[in-house]
N, C-alpha and C. Protein backbone atom coordinates (compact mmCIF):
# COMPACT_ATOMS: atom_id res chain seq x y z
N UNK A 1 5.02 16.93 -5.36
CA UNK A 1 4.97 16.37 -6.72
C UNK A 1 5.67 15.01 -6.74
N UNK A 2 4.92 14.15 -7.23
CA UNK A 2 5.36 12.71 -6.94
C UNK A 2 6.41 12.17 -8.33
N UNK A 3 7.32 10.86 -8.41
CA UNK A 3 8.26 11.02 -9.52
C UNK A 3 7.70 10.85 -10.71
N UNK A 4 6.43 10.44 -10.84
CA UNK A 4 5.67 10.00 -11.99
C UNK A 4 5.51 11.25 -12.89
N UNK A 5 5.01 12.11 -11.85
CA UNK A 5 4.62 13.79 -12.70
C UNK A 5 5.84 14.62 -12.32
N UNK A 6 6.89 14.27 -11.81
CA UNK A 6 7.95 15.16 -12.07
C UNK A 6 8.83 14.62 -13.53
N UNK A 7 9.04 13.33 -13.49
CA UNK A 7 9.52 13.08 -14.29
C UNK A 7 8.61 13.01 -16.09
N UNK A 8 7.57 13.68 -15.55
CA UNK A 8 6.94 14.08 -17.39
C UNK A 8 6.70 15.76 -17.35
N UNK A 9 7.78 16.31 -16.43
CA UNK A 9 8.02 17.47 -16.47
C UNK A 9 8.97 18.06 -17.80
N UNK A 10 8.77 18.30 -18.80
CA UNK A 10 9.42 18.40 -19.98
C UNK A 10 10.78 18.90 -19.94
N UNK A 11 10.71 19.94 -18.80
CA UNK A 11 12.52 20.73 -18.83
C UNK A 11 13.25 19.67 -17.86
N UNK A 12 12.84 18.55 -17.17
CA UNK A 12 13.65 17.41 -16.47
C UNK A 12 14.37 16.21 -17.82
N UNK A 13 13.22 16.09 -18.20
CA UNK A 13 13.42 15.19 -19.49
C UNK A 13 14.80 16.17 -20.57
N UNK A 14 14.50 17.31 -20.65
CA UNK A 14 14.92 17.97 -21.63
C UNK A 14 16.82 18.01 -21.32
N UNK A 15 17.03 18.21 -19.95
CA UNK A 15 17.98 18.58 -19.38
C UNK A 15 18.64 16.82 -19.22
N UNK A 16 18.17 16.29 -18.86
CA UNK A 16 18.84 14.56 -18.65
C UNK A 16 19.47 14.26 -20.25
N UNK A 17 18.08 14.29 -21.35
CA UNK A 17 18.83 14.24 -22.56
C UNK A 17 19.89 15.40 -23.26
N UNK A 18 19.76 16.32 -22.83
CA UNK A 18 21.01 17.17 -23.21
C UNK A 18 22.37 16.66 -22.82
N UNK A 19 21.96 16.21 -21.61
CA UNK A 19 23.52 15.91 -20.63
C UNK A 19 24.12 14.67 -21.47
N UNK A 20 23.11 13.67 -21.45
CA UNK A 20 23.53 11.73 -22.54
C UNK A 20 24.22 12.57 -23.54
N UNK A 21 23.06 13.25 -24.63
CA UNK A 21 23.94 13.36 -26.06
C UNK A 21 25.59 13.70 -25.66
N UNK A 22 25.71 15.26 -24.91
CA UNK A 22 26.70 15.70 -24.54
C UNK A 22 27.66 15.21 -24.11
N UNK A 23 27.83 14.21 -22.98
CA UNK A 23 28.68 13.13 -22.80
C UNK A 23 28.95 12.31 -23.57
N UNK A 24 27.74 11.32 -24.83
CA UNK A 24 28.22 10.58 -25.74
C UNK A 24 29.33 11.65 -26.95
N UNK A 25 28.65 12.99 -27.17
CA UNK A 25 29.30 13.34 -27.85
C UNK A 25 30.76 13.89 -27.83
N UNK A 26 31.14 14.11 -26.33
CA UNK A 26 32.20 14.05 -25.92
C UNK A 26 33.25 12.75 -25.50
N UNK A 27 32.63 11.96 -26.04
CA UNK A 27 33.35 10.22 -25.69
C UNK A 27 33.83 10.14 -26.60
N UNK A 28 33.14 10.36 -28.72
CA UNK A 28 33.76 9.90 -29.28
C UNK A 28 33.88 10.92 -30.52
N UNK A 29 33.33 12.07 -29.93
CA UNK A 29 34.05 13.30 -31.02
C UNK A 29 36.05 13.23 -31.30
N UNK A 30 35.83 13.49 -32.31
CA UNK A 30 37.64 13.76 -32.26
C UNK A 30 37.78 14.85 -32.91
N UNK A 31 37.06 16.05 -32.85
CA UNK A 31 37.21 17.52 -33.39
C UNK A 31 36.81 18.17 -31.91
N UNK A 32 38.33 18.91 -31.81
CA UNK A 32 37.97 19.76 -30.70
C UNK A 32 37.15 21.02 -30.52
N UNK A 33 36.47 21.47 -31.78
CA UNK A 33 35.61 22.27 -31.70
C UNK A 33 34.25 21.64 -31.57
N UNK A 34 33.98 20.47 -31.89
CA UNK A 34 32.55 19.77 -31.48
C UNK A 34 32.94 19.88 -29.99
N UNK A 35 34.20 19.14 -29.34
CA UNK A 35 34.15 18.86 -27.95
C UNK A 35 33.99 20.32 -27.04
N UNK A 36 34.11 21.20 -27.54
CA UNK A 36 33.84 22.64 -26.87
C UNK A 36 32.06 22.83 -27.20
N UNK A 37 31.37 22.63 -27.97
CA UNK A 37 30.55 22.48 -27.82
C UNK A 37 29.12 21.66 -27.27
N UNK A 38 30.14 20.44 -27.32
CA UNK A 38 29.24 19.41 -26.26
C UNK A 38 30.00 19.79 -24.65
N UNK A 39 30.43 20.33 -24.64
CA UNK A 39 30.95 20.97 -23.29
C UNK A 39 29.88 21.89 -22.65
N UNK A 40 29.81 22.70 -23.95
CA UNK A 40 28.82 23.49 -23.63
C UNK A 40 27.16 23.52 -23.33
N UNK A 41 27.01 22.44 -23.88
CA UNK A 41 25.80 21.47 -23.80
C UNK A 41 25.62 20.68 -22.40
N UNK A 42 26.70 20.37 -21.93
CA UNK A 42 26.58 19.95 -20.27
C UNK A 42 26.34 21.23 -19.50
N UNK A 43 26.90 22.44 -19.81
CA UNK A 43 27.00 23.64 -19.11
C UNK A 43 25.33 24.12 -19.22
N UNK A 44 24.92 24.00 -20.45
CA UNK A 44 23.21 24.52 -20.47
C UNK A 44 22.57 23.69 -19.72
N UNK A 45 22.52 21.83 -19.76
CA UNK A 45 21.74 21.51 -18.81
C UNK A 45 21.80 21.36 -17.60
N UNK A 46 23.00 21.19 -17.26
CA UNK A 46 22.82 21.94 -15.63
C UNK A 46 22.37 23.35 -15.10
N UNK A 47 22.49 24.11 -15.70
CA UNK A 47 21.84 25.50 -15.73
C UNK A 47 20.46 25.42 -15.50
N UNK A 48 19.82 24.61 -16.31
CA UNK A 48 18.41 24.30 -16.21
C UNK A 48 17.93 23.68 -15.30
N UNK A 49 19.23 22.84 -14.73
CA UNK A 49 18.61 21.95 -13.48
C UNK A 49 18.63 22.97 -12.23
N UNK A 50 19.79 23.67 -12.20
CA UNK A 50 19.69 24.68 -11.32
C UNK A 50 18.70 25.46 -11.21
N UNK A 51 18.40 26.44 -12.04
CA UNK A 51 17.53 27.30 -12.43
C UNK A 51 16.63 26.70 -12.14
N UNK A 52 15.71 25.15 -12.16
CA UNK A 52 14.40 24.53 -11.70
C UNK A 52 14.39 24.47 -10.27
N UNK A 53 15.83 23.25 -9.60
CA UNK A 53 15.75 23.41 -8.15
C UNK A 53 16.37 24.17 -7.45
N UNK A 54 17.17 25.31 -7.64
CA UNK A 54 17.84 26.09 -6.56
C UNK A 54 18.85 24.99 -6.31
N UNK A 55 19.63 23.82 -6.94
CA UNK A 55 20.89 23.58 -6.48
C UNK A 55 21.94 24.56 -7.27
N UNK A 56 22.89 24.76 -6.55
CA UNK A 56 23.95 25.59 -7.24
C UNK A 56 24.24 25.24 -8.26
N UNK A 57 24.85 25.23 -9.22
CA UNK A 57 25.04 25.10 -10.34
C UNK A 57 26.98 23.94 -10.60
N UNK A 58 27.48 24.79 -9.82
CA UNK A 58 28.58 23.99 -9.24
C UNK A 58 28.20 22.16 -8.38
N UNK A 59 27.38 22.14 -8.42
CA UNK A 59 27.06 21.20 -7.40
C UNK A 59 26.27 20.31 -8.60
N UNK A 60 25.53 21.27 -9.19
CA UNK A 60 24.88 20.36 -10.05
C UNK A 60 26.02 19.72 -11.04
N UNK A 61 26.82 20.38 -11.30
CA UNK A 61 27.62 19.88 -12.78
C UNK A 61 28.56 18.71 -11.83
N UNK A 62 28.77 18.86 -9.97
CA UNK A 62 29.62 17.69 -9.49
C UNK A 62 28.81 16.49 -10.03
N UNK A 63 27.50 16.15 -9.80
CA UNK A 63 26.48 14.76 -9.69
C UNK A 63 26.25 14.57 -10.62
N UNK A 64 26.00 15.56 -12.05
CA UNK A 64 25.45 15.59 -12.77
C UNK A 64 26.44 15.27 -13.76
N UNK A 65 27.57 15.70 -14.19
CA UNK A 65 28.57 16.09 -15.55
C UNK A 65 29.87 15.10 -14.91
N UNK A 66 30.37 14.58 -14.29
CA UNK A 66 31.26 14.15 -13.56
C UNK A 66 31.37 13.17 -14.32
N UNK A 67 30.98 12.35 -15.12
CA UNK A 67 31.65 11.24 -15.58
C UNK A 67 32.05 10.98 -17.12
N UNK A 68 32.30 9.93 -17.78
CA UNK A 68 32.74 9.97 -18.89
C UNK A 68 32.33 8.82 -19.53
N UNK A 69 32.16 8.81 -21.03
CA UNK A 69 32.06 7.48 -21.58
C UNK A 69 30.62 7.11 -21.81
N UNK A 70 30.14 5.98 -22.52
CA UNK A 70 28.64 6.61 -22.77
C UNK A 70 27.78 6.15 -21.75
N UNK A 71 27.03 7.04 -21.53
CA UNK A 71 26.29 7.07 -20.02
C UNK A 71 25.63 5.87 -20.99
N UNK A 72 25.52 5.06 -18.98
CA UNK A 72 24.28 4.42 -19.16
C UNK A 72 23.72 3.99 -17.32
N UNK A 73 22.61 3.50 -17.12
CA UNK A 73 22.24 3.47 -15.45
C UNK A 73 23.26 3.02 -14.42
N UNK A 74 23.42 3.66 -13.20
CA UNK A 74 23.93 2.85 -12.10
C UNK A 74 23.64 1.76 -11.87
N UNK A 75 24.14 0.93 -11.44
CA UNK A 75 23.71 -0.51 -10.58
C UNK A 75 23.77 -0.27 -8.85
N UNK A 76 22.58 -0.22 -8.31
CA UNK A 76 22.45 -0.08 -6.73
C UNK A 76 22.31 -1.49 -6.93
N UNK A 77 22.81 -2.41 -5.34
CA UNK A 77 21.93 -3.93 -4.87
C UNK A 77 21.37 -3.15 -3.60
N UNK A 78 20.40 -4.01 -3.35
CA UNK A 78 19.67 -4.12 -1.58
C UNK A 78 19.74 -5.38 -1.71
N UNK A 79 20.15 -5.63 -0.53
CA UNK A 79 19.82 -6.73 0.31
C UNK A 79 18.38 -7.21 1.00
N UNK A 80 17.81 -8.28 1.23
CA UNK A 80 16.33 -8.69 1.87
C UNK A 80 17.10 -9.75 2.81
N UNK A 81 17.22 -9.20 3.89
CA UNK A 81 17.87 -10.56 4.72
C UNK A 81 16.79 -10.79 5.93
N UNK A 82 16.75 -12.10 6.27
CA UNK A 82 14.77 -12.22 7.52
C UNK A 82 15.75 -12.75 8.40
N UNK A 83 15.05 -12.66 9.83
CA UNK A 83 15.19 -13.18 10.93
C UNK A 83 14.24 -13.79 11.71
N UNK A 84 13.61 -14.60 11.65
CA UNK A 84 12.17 -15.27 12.47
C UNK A 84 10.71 -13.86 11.81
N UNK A 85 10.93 -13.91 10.45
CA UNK A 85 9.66 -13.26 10.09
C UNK A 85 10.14 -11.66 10.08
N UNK A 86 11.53 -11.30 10.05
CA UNK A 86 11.71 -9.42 10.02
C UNK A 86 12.81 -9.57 9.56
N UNK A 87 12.86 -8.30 8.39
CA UNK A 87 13.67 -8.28 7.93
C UNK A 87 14.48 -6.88 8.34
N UNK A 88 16.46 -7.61 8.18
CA UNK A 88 17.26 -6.18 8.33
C UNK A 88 17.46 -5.04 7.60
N UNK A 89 17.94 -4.30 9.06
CA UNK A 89 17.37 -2.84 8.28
C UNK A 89 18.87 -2.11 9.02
N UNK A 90 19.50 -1.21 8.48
CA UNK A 90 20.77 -0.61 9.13
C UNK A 90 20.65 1.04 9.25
N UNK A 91 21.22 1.25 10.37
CA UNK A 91 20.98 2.72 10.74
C UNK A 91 21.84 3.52 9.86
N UNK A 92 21.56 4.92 9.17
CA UNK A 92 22.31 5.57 8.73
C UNK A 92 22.80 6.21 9.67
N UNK A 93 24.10 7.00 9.41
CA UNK A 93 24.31 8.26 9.53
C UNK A 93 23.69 9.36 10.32
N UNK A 94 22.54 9.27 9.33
CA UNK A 94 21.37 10.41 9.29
C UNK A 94 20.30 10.36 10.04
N UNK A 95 20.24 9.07 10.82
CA UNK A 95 19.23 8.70 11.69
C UNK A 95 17.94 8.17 11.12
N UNK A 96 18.21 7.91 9.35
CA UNK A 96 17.15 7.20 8.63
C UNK A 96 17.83 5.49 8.82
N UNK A 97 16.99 4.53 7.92
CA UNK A 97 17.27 3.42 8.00
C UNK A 97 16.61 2.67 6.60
N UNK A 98 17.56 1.78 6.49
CA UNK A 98 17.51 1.41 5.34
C UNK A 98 17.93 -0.78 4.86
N UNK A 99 17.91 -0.97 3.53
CA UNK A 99 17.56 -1.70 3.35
C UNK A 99 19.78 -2.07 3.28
N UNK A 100 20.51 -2.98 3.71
CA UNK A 100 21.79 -2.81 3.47
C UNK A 100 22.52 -2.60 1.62
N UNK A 101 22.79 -2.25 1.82
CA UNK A 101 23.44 -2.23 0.00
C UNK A 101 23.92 -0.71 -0.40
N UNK A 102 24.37 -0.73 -1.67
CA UNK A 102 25.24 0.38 -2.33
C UNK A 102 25.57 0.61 -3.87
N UNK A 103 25.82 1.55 -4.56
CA UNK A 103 26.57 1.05 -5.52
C UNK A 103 27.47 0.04 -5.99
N UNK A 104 27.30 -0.58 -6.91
CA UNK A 104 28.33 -1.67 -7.43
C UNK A 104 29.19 -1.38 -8.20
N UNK A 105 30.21 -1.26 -7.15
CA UNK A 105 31.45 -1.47 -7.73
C UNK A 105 32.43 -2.15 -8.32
N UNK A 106 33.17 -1.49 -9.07
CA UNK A 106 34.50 -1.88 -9.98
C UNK A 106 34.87 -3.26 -9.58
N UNK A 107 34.75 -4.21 -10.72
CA UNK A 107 35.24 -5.72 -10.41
C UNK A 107 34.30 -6.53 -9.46
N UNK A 108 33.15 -5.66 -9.37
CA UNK A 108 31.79 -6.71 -8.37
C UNK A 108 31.06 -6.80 -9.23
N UNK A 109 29.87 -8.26 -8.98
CA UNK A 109 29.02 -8.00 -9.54
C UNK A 109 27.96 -8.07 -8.81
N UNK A 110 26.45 -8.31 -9.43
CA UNK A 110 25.69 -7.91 -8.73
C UNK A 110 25.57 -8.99 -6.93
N UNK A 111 25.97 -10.08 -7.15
CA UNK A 111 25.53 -11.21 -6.03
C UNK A 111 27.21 -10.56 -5.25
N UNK A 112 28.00 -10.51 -5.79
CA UNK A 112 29.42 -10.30 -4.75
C UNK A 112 29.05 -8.88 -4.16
N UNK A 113 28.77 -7.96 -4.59
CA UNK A 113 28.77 -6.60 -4.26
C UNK A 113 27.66 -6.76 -3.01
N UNK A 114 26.18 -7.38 -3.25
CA UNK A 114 25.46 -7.57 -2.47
C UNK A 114 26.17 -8.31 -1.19
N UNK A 115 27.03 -9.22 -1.04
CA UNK A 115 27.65 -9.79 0.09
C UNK A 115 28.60 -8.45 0.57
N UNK A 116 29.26 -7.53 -0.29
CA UNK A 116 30.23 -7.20 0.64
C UNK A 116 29.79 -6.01 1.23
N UNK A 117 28.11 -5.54 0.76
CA UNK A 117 27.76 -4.56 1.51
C UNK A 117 26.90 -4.99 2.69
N UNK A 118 26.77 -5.90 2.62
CA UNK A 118 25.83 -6.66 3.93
C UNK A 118 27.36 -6.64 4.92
N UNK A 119 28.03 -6.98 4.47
CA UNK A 119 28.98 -7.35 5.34
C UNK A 119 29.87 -6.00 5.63
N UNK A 120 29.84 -4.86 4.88
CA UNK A 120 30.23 -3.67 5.53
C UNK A 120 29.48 -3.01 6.31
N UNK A 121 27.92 -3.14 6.20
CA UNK A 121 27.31 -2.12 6.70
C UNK A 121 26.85 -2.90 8.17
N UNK A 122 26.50 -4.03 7.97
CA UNK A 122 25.83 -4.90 9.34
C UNK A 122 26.89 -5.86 9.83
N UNK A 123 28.03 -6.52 9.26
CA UNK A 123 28.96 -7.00 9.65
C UNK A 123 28.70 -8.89 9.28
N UNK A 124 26.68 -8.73 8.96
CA UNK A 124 26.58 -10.33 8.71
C UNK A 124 27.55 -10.94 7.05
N UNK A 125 27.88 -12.19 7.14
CA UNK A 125 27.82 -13.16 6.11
C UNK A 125 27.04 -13.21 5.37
N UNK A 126 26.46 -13.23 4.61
CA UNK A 126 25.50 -13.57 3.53
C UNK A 126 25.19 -14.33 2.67
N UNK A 127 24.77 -15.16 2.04
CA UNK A 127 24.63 -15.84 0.60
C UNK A 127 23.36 -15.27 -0.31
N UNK A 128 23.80 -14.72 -1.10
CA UNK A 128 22.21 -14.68 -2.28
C UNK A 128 21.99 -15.73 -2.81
N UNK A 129 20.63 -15.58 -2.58
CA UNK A 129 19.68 -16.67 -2.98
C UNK A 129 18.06 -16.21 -4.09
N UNK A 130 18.19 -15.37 -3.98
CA UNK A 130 17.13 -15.03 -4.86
C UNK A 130 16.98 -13.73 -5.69
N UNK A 131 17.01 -13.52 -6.62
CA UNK A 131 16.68 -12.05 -6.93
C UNK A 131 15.28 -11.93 -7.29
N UNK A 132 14.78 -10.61 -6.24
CA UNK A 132 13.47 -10.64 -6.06
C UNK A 132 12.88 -9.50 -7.51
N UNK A 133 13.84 -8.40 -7.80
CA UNK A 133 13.23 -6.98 -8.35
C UNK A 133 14.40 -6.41 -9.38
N UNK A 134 14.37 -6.15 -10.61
CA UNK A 134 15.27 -4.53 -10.92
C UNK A 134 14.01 -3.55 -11.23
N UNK A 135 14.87 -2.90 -10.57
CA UNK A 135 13.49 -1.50 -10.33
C UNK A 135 14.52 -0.31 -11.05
N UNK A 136 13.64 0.39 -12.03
CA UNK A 136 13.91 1.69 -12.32
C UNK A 136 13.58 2.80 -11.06
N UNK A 137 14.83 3.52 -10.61
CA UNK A 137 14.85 4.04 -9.19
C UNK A 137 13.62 5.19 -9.27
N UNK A 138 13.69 5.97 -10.72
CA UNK A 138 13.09 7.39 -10.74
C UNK A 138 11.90 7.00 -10.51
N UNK A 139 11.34 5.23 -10.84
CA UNK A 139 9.91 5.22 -10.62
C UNK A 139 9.89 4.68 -9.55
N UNK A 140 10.29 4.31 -8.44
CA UNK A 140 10.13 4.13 -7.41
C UNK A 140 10.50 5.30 -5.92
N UNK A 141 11.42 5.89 -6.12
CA UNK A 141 12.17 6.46 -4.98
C UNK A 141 12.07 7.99 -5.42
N UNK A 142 12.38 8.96 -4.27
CA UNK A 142 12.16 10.30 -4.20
C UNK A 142 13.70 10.67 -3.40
N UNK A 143 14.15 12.01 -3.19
CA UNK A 143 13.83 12.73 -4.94
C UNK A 143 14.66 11.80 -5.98
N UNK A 144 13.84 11.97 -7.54
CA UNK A 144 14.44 11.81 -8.46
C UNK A 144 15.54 11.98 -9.13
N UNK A 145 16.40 11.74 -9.67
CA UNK A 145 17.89 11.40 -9.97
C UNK A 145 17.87 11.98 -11.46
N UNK A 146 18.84 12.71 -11.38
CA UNK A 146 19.20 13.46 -13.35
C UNK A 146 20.04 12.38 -13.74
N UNK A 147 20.02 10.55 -13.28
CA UNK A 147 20.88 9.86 -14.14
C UNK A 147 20.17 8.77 -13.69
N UNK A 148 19.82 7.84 -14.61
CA UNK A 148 19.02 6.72 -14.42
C UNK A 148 19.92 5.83 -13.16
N UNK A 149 19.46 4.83 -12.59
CA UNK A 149 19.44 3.76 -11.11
C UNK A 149 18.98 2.54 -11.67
N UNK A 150 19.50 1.64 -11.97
CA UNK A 150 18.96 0.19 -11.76
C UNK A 150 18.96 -0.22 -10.52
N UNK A 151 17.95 -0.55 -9.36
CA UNK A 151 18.31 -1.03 -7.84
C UNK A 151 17.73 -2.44 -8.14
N UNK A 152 18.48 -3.07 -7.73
CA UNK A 152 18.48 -4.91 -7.79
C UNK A 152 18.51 -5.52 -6.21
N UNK A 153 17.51 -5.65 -5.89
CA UNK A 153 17.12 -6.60 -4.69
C UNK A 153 17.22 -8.02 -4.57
N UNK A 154 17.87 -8.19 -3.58
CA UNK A 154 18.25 -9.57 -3.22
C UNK A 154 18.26 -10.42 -2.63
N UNK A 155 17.31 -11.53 -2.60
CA UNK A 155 17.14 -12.39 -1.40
C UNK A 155 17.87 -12.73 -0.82
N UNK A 156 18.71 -12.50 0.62
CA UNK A 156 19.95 -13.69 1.35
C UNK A 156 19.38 -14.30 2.48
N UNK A 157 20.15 -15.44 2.33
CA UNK A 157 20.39 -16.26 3.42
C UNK A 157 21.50 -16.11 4.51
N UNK A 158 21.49 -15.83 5.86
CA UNK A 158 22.41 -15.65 6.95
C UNK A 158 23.40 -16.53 6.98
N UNK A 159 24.66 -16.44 6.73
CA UNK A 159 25.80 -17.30 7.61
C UNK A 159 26.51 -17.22 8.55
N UNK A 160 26.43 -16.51 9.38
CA UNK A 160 27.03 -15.65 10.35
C UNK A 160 27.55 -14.42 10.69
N UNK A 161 28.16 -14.30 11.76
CA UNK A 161 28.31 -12.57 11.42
C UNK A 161 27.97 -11.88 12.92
N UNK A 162 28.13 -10.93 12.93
CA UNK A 162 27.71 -10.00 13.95
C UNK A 162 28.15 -7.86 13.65
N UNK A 163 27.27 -7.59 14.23
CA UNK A 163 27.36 -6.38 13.71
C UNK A 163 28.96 -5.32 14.32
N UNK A 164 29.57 -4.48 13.72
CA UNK A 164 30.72 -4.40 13.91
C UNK A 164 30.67 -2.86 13.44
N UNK A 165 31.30 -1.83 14.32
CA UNK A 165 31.39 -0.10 14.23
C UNK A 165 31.76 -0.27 12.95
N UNK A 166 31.29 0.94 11.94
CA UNK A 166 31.80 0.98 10.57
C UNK A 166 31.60 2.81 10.81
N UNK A 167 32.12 3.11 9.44
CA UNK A 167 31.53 4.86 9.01
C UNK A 167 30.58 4.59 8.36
N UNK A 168 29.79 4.02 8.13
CA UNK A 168 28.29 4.33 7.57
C UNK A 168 26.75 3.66 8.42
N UNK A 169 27.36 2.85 9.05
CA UNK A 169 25.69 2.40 10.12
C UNK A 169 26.23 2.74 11.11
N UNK A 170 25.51 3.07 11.96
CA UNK A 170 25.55 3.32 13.68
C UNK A 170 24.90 1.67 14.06
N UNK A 171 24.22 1.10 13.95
CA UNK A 171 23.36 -0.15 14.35
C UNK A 171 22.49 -0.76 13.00
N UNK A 172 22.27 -2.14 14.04
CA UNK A 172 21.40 -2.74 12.87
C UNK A 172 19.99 -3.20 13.30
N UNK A 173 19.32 -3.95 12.87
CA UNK A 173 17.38 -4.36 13.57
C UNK A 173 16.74 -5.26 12.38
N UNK A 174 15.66 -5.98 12.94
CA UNK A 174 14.78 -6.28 12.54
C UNK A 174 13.56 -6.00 12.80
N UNK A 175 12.90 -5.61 11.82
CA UNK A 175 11.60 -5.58 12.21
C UNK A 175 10.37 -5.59 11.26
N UNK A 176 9.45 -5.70 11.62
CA UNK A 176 8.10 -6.58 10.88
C UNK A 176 7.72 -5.24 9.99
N UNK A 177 6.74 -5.73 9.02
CA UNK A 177 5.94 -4.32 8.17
C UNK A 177 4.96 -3.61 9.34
N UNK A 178 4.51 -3.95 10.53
CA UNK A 178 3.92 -3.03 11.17
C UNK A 178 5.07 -1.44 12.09
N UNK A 179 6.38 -2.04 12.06
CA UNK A 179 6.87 -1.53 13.47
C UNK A 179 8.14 -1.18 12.04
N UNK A 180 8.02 -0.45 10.91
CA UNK A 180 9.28 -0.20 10.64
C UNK A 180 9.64 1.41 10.66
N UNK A 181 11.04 1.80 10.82
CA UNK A 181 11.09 3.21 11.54
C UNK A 181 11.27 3.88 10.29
N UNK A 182 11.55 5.24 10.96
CA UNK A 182 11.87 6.02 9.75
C UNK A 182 12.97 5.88 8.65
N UNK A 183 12.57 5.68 7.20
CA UNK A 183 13.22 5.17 5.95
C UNK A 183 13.72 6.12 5.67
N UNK A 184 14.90 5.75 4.95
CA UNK A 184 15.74 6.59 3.91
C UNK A 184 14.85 6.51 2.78
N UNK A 185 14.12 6.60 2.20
CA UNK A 185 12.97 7.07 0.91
C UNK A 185 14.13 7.02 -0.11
N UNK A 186 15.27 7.59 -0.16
CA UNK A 186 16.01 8.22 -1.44
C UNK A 186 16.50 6.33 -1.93
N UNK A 187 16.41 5.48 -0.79
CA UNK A 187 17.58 4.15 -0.78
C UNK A 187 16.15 3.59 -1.10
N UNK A 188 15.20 3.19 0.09
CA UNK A 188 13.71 1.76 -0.03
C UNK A 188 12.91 2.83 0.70
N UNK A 189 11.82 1.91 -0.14
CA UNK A 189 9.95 2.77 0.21
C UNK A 189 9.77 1.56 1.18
N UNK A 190 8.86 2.01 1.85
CA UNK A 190 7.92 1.28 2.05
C UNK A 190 7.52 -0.17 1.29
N UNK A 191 6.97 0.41 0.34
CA UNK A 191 6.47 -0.52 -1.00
C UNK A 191 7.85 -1.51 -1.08
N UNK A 192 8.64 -1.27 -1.17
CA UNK A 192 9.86 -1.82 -2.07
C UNK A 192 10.12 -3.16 -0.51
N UNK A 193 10.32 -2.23 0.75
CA UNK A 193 10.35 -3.38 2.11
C UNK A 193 8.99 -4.35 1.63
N UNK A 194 7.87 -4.14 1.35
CA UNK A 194 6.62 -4.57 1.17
C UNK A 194 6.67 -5.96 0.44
N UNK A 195 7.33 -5.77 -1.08
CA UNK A 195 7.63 -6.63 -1.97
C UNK A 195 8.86 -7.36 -1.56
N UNK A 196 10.17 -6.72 -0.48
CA UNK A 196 10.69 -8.01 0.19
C UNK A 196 10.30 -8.86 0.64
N UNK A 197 9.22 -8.64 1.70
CA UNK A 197 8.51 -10.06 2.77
C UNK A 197 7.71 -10.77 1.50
N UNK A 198 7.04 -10.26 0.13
CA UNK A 198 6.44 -10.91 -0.43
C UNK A 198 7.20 -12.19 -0.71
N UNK A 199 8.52 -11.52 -1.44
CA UNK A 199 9.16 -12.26 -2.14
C UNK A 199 10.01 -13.44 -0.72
N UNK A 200 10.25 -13.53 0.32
CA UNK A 200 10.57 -14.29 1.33
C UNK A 200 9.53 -15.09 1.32
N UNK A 201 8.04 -14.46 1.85
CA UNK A 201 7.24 -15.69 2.06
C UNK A 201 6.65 -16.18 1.14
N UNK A 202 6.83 -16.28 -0.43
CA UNK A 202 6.72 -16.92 -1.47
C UNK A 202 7.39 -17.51 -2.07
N UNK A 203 6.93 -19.22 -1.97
CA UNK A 203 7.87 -20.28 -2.56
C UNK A 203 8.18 -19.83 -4.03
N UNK A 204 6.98 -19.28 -4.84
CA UNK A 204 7.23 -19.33 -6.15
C UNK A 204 6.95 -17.62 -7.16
N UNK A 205 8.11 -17.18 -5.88
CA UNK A 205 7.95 -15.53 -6.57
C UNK A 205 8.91 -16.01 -7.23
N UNK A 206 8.43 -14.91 -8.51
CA UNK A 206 8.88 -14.46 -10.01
C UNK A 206 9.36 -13.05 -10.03
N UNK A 207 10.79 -13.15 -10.49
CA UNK A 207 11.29 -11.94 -10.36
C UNK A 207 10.87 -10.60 -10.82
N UNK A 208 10.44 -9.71 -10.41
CA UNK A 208 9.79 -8.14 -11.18
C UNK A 208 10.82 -7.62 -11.39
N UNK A 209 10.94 -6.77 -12.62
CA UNK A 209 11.47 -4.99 -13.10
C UNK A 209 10.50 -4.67 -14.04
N UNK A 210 11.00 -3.73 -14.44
CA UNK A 210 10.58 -2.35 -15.11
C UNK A 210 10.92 -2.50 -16.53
């Protein structure tokens, strides 16, 4: 089931908006009997999420209920960095591979965060130079997320650097749209590497989102 028709699955929809109200209503209730009940309202839709995929229920309320304040999307960056016509790609962990980047964090923004994950995960320098995409993640990437993703792609330019042992890449590569290895899907598609080289070998790409 692809994210288009999972996500007009009515009890996915049903369970994401239970969780928003519930958290907003726990941000700025000031009756502690509402806040026991929007408590309880996080507790039903994770139940439901469970009950759909077989994640535990404990596990669901870690990813799912864990935060505070009024929800609104993550900020992921990727990086698009070329080398003579290929662009880098960094080994996970997991033996997938991916586009460099991460959540943006506290006191980054989107162009700094993009440098300091190029530079944690592959060890290069960087400069952004272009922003190619904000992509809504649920419509692009698998599996789908019970909390919205803004992923913001980013054209850089190389300043030096060399790749350096970290805890999250084993290695780094380039390589063309014919010869690329197995993807992390959950991080970049296909499609998404696809619309990098567009946006490189076009003087006058125009930025896409959603």
């Amino acid at each position: 089931m692809d994210n288009e028709i999972l996500l007009q699955e009515p009890w996915l929809r049903w369970a994401i908006e239970i969780q928003s109200l519930a958290q907003c209503g726990l941000t700025y209730t000031k009756d502690p009997y509402d806040a026991e009940r929007y408590k309880q309202l996080r507790n039903i839709s994770s139940e439901m999420l469970s009950y759909k995929t077989g994640i535990p229920t404990d596990k669901v309320k870690e990813i799912f209920c864990s935060e505070s304040g009024y929800q609104t999307p993550k900020l992921d960056t990727r990086a698009a960095v070329f080398q003579e016509g290929r662009i880098l790609l960094v080994h996970e962990n997991n033996g997938t591979w991916s586009l460099p980047g991460g959540w943006v964090d506290v006191l980054e923004s989107v162009g700094s965060n993009t440098v300091k994950e190029v530079r944690e995960e592959s060890g290069l320098e960087v400069k952004p130079v272009k922003l190619i995409a904000v992509q809504d993640r649920n419509k692009h990437n698998t599996p789908p997320y019970a909390y919205g993703v803004c992923k913001v792609f980013v054209l850089c330019d190389t300043l030096g650097g060399r790749f350096t042992k970290n805890i999250e890449t084993t290695e780094t590569g380039y390589f063309s749209m014919d010869d690329l290895p197995l993807l992390a899907e959950e991080k970049c598609t296909r499609a998404q590497i696809r619309m990098c080289f567009d946006a490189f070998e076009s003087p006058r790409w125009e930025t896409l989102f959603d």
